[in-house]
PDB file of N, CA and C in Angstrom:
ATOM      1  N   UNK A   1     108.251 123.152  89.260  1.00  0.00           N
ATOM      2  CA  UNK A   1     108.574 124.203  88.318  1.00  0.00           C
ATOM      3  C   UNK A   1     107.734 123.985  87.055  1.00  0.00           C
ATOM      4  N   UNK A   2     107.219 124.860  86.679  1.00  0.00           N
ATOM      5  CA  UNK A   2     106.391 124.996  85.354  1.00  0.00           C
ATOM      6  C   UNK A   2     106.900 125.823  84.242  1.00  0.00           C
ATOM      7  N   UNK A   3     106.610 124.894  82.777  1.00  0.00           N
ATOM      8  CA  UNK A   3     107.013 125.361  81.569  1.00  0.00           C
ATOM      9  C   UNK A   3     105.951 125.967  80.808  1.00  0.00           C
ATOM     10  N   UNK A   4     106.314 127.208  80.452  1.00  0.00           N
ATOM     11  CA  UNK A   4     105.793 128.340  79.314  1.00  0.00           C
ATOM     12  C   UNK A   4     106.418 127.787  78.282  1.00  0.00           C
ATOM     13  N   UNK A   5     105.909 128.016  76.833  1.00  0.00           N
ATOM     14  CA  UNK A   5     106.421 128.118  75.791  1.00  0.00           C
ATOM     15  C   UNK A   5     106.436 130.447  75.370  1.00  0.00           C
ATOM     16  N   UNK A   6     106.965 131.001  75.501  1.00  0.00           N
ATOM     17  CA  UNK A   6     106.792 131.698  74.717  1.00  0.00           C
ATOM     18  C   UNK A   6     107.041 132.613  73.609  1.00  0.00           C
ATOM     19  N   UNK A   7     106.642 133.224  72.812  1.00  0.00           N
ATOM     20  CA  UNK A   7     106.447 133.801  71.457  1.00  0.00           C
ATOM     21  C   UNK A   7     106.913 135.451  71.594  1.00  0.00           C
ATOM     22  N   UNK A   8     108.155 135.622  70.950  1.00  0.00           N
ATOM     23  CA  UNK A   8     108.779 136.705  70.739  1.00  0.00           C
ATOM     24  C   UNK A   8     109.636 137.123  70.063  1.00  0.00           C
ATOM     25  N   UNK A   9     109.365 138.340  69.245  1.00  0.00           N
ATOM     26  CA  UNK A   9     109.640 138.268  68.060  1.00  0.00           C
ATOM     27  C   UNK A   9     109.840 137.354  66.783  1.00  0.00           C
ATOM     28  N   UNK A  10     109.303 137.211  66.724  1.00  0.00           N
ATOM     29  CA  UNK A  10     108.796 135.549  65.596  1.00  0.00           C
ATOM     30  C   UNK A  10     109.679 134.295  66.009  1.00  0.00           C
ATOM     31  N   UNK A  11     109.908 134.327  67.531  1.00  0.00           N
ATOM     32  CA  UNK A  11     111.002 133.402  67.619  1.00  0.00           C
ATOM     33  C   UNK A  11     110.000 132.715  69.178  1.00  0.00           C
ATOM     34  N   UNK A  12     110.298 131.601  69.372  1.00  0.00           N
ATOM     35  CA  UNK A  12     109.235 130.797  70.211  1.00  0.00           C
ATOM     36  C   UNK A  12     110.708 130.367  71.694  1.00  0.00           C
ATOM     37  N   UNK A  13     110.209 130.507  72.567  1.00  0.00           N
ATOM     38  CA  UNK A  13     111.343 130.536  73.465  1.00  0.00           C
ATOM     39  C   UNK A  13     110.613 129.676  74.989  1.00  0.00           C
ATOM     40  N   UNK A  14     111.304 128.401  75.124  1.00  0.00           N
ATOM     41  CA  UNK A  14     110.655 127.662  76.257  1.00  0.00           C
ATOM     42  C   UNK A  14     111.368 127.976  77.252  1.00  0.00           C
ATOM     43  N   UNK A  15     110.774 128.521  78.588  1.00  0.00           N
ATOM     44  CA  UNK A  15     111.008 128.955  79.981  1.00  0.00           C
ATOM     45  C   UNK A  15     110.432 128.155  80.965  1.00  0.00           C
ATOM     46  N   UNK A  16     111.687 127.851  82.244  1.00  0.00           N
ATOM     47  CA  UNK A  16     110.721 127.492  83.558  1.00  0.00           C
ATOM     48  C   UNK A  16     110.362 128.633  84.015  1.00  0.00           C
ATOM     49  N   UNK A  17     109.506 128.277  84.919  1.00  0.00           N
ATOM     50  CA  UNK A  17     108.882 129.233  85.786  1.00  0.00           C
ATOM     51  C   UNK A  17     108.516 128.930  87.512  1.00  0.00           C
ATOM     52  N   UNK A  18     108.156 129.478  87.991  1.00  0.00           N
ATOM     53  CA  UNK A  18     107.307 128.975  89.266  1.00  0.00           C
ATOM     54  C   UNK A  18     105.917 128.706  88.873  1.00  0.00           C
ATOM     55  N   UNK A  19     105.400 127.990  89.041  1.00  0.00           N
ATOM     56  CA  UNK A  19     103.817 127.098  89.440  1.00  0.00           C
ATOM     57  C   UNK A  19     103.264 128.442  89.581  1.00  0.00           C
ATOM     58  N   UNK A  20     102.200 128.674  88.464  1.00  0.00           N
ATOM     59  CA  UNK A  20     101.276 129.530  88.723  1.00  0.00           C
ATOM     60  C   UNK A  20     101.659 130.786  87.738  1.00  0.00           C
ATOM     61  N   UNK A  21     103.012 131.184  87.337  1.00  0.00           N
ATOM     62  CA  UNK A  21     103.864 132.319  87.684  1.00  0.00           C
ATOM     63  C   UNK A  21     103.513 132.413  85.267  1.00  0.00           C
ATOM     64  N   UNK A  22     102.929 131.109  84.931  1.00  0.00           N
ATOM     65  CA  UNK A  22     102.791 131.408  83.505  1.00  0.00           C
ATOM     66  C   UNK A  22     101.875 132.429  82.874  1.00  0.00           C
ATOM     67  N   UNK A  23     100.285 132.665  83.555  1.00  0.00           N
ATOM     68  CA  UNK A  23      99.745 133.703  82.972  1.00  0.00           C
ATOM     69  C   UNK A  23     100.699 135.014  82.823  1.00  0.00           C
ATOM     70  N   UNK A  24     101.556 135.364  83.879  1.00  0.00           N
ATOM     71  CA  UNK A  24     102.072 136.492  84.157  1.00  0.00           C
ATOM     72  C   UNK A  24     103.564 136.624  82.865  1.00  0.00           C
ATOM     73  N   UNK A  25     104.043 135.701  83.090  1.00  0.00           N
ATOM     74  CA  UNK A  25     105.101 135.508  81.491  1.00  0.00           C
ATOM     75  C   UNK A  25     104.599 135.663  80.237  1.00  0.00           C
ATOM     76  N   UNK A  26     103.363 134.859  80.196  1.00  0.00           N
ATOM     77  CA  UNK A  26     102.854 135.140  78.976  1.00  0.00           C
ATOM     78  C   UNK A  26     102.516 136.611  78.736  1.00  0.00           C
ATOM     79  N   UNK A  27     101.711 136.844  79.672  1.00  0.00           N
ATOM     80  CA  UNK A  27     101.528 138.895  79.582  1.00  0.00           C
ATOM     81  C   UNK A  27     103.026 139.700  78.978  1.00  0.00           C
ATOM     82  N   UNK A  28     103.700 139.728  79.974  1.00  0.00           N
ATOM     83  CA  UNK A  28     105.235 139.727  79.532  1.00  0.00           C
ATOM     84  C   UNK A  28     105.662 140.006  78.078  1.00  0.00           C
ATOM     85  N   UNK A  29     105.586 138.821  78.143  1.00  0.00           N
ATOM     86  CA  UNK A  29     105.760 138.554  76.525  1.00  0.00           C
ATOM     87  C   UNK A  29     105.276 138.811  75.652  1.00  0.00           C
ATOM     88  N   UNK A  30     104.335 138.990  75.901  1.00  0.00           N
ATOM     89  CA  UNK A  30     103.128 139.846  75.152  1.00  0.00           C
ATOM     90  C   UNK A  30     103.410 141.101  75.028  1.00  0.00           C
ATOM     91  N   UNK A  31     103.708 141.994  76.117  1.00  0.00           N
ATOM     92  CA  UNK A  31     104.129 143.261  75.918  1.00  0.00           C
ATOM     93  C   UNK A  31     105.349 143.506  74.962  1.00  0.00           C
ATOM     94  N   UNK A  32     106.213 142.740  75.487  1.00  0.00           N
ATOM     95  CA  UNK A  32     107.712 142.013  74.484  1.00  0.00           C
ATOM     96  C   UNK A  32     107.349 142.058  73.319  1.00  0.00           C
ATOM     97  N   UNK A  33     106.756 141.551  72.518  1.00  0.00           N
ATOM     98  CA  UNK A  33     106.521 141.087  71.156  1.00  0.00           C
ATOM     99  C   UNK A  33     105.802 142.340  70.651  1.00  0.00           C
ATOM    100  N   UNK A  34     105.438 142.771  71.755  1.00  0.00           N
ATOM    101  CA  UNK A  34     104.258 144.073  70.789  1.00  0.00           C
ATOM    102  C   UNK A  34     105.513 144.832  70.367  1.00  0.00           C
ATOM    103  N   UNK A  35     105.992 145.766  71.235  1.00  0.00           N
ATOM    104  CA  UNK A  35     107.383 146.029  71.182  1.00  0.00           C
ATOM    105  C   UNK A  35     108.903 145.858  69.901  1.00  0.00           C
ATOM    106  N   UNK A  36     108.495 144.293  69.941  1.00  0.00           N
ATOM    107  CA  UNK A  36     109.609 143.839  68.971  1.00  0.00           C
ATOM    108  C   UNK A  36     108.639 143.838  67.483  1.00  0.00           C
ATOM    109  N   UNK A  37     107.459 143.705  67.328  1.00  0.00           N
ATOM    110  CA  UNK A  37     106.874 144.109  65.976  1.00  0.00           C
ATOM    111  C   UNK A  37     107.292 145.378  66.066  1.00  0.00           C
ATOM    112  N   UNK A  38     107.574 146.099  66.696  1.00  0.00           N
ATOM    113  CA  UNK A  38     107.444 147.916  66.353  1.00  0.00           C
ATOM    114  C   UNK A  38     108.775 147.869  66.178  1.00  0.00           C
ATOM    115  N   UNK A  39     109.607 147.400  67.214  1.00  0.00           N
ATOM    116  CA  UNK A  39     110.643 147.680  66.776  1.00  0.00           C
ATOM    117  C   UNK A  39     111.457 147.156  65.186  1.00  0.00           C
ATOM    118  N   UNK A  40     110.901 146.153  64.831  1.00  0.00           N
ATOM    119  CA  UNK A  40     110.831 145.237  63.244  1.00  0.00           C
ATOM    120  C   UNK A  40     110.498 145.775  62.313  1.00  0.00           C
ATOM    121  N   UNK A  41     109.724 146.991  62.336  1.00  0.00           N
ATOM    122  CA  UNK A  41     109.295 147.996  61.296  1.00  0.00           C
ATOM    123  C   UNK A  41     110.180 148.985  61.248  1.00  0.00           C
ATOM    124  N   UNK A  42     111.207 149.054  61.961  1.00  0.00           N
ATOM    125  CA  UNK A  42     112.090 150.074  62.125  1.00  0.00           C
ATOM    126  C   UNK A  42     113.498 149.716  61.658  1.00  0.00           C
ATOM    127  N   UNK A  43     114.240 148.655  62.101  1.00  0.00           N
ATOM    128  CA  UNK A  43     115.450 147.835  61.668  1.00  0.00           C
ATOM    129  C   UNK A  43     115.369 146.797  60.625  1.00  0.00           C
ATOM    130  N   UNK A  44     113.977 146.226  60.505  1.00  0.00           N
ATOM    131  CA  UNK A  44     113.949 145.385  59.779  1.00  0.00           C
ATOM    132  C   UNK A  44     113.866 144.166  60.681  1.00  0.00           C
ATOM    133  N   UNK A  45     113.932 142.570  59.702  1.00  0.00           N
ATOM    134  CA  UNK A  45     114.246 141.198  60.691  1.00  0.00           C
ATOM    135  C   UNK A  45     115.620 140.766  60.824  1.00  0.00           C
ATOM    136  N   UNK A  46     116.332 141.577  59.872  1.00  0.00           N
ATOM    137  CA  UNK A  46     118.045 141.123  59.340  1.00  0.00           C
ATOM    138  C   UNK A  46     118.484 141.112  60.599  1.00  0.00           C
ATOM    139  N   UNK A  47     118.841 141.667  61.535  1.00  0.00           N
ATOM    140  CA  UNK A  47     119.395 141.916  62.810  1.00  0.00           C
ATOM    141  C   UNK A  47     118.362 141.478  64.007  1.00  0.00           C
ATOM    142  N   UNK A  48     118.250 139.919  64.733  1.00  0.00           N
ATOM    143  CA  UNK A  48     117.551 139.637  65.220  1.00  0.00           C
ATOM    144  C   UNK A  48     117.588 140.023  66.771  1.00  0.00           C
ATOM    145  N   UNK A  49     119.434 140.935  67.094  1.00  0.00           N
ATOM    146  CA  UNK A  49     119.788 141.338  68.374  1.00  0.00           C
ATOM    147  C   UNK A  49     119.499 142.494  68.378  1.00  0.00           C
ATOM    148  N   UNK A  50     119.541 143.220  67.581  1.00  0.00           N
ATOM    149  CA  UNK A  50     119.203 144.586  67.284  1.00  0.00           C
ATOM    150  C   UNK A  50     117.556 145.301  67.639  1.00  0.00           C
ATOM    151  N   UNK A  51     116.697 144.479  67.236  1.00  0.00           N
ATOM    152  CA  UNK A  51     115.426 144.177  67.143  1.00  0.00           C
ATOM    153  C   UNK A  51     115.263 143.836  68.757  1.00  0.00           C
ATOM    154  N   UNK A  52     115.541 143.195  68.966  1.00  0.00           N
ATOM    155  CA  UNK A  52     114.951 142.886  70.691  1.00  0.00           C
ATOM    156  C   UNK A  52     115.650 143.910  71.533  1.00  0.00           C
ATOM    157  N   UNK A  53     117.178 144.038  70.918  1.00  0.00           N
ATOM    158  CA  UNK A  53     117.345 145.434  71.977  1.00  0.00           C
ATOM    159  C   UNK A  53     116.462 146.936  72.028  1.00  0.00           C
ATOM    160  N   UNK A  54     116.365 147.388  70.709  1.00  0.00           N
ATOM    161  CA  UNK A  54     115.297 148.041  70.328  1.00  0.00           C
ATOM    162  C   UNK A  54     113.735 148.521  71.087  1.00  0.00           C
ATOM    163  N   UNK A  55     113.534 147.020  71.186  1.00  0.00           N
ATOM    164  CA  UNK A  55     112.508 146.733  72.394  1.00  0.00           C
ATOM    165  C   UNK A  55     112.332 146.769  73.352  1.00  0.00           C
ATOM    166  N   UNK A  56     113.841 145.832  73.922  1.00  0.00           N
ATOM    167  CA  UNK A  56     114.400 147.008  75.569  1.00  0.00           C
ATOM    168  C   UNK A  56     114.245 148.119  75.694  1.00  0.00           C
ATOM    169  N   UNK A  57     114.808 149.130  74.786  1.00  0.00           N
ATOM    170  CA  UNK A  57     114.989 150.593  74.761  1.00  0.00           C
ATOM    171  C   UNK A  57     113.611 151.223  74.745  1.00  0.00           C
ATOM    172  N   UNK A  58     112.465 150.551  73.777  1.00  0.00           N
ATOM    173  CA  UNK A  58     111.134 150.723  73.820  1.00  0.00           C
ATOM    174  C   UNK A  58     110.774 150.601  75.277  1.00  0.00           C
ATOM    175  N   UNK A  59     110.760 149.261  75.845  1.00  0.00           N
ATOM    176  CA  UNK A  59     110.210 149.225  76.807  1.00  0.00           C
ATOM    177  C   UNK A  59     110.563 150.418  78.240  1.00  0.00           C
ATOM    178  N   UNK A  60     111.805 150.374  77.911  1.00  0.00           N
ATOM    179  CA  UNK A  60     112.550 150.978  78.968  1.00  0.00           C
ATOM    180  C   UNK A  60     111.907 152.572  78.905  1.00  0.00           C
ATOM    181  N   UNK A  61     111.829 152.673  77.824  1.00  0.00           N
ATOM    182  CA  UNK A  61     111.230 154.715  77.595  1.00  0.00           C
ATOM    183  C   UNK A  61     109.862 154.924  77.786  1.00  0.00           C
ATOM    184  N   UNK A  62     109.130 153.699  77.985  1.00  0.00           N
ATOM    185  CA  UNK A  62     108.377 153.983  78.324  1.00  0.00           C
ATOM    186  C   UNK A  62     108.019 153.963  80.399  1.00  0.00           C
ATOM    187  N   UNK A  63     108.817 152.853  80.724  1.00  0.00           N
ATOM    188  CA  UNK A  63     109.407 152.652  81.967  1.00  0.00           C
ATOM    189  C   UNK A  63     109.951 154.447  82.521  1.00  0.00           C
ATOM    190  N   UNK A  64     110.483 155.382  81.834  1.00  0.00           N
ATOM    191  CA  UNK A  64     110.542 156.401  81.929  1.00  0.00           C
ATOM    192  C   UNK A  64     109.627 157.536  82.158  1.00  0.00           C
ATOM    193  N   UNK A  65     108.625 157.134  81.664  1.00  0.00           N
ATOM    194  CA  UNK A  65     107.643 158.248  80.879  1.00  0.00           C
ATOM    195  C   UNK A  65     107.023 158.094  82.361  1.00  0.00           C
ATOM    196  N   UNK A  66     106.329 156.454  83.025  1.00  0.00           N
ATOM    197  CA  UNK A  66     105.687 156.116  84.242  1.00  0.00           C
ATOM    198  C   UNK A  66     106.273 156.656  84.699  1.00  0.00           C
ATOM    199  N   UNK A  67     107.475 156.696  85.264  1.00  0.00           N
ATOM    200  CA  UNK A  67     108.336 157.518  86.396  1.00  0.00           C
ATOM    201  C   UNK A  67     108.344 158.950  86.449  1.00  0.00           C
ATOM    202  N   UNK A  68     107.982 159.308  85.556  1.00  0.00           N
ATOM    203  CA  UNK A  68     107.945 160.684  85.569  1.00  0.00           C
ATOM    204  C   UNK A  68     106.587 161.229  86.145  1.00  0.00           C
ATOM    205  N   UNK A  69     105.525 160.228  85.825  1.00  0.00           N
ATOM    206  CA  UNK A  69     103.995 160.863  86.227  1.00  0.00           C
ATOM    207  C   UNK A  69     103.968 160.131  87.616  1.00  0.00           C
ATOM    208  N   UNK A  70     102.854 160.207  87.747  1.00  0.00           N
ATOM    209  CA  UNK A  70     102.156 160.239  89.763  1.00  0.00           C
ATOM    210  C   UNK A  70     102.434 159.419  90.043  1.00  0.00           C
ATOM    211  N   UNK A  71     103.100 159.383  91.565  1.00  0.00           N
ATOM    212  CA  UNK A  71     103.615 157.669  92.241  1.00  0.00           C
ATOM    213  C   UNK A  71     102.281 156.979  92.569  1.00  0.00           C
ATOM    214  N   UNK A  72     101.955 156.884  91.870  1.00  0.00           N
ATOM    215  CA  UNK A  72     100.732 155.608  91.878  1.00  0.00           C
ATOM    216  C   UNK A  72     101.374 154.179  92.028  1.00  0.00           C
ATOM    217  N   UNK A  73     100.695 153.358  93.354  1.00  0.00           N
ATOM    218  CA  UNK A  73     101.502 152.581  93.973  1.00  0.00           C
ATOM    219  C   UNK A  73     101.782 151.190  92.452  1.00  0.00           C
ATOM    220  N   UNK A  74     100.529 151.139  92.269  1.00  0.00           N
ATOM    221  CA  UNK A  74     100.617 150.307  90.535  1.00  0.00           C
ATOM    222  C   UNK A  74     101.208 150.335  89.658  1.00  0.00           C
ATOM    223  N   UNK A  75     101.096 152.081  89.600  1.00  0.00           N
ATOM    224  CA  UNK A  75     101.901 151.956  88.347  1.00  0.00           C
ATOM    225  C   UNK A  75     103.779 151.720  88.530  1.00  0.00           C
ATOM    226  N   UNK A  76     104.105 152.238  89.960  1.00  0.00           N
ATOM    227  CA  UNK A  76     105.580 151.663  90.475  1.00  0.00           C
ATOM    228  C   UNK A  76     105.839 150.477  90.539  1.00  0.00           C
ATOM    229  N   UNK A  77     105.149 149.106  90.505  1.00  0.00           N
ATOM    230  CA  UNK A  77     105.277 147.875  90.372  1.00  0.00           C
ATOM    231  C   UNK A  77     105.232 147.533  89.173  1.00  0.00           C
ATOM    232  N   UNK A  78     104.257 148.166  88.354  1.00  0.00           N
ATOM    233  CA  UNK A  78     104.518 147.973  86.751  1.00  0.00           C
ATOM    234  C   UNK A  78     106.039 148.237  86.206  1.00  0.00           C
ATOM    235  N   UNK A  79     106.218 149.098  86.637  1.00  0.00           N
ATOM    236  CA  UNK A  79     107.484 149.954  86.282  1.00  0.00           C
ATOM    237  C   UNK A  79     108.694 149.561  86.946  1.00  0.00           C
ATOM    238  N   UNK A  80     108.956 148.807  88.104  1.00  0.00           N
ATOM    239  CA  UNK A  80     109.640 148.067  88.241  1.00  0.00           C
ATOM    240  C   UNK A  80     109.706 146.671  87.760  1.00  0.00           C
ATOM    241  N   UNK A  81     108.555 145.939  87.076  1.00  0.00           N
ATOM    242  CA  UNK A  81     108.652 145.169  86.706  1.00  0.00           C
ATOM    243  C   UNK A  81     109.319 145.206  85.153  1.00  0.00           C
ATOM    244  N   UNK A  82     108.428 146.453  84.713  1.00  0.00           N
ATOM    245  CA  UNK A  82     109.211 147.025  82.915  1.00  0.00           C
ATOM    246  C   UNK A  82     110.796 146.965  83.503  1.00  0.00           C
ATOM    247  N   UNK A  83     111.366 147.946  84.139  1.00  0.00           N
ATOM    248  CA  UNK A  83     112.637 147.843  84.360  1.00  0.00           C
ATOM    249  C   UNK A  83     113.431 146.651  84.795  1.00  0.00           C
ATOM    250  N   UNK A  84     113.066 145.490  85.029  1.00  0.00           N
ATOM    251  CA  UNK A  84     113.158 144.286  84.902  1.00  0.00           C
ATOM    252  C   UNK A  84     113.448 143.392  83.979  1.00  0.00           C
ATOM    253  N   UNK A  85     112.437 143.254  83.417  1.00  0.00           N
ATOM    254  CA  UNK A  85     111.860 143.258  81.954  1.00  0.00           C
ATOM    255  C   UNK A  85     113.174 143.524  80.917  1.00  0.00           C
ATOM    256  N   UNK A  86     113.223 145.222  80.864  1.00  0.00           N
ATOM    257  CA  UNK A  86     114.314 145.856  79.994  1.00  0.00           C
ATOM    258  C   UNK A  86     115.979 145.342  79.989  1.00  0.00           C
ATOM    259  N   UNK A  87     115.814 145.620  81.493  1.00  0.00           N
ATOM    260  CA  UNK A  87     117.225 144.670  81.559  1.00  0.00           C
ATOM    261  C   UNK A  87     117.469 143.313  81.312  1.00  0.00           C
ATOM    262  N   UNK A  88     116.656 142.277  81.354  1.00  0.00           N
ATOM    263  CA  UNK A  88     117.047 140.717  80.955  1.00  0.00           C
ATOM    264  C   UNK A  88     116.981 141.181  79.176  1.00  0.00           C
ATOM    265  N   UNK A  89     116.265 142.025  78.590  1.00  0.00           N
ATOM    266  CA  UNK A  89     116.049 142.033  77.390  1.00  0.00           C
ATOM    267  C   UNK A  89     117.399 142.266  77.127  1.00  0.00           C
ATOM    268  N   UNK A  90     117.849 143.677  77.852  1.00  0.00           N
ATOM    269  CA  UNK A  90     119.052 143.900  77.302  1.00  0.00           C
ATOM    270  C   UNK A  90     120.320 142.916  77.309  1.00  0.00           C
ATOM    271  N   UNK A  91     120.682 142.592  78.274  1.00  0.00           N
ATOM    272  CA  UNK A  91     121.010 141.218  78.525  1.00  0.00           C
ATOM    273  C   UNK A  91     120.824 139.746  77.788  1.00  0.00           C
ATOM    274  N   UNK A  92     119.971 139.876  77.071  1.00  0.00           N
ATOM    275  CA  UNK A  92     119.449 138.662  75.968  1.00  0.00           C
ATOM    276  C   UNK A  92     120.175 139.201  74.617  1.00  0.00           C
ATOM    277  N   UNK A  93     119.879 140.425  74.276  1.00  0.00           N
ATOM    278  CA  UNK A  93     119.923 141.252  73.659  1.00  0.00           C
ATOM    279  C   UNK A  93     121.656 140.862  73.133  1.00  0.00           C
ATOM    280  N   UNK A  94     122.499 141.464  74.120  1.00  0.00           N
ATOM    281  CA  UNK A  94     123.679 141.230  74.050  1.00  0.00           C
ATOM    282  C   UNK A  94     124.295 139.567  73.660  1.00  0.00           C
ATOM    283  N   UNK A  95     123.650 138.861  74.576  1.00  0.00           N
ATOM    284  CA  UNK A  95     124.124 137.896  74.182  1.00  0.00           C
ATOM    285  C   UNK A  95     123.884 137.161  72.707  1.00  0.00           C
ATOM    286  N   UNK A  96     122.850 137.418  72.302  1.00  0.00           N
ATOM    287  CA  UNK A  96     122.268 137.176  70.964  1.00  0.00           C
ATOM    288  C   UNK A  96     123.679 138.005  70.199  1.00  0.00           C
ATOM    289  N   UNK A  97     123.994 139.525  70.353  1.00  0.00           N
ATOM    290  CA  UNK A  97     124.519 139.783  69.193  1.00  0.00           C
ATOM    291  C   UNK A  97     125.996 139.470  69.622  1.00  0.00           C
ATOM    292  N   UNK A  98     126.347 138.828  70.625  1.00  0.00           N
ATOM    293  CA  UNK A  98     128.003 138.502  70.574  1.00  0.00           C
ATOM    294  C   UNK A  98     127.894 137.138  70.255  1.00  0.00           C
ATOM    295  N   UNK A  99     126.955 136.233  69.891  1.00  0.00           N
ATOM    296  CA  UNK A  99     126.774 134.672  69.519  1.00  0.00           C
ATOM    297  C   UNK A  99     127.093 135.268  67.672  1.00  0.00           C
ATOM    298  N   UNK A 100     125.940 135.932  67.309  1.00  0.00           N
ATOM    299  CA  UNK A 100     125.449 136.420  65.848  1.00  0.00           C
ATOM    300  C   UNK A 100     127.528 136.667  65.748  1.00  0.00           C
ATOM    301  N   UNK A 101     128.106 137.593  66.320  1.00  0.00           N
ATOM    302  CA  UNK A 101     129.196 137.791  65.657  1.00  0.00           C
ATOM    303  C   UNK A 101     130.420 136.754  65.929  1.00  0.00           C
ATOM    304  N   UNK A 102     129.994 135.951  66.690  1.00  0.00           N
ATOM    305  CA  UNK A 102     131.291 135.355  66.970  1.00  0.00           C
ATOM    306  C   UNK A 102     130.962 133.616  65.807  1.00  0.00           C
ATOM    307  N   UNK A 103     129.688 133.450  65.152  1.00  0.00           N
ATOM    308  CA  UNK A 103     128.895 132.569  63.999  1.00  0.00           C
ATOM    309  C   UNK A 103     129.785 132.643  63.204  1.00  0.00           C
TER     310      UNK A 103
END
């Protein structure tokens, strides 16, 4: 099993992975973070669950937008992977803000 470090929303987050499986997290995350800067210009940093859910919702609408245009076999693996993606976010998401309120 192999360790990523990665970088999202100004917050640094160490993951296993499968052997091999890190370029592809890092991409990930990359998309993630682009996401959570946009979404950071919008809520602010005060709300650090808010902000990554945000990003879900980003990611996810755009996960929408693919589905709507040509079943291009690529872009359905992308898009299942975004919808992937969206949900652990959301899922992170949550748990971040029931930790934040229960602090």
């Amino acid at each position: 099993m192999a360790q990523v470090k990665l970088s999202v929303g100004n917050r640094s987050y160490d993951l296993a992975c499968p052997d091999g499986q890190e370029p592809r997290l890092e991409m990930l995350a990359g998309m993630l973070d682009s996401k959570a800067r946009e979404a950071e210009q919008v809520v602010g940093s005060a709300n650090e669950a808010r902000q990554l859910l945000l990003a879900g919702l980003l990611l996810a609408d755009e996960l929408s937008d693919l589905r709507a245009g040509a079943p291009d076999p690529g872009k359905a693996a992308m898009a299942r992977t975004l919808e992937q993606l969206a949900g652990r976010m959301e899922s992170l998401a949550e748990r971040l803000e029931h930790g934040v309120a229960n602090s």
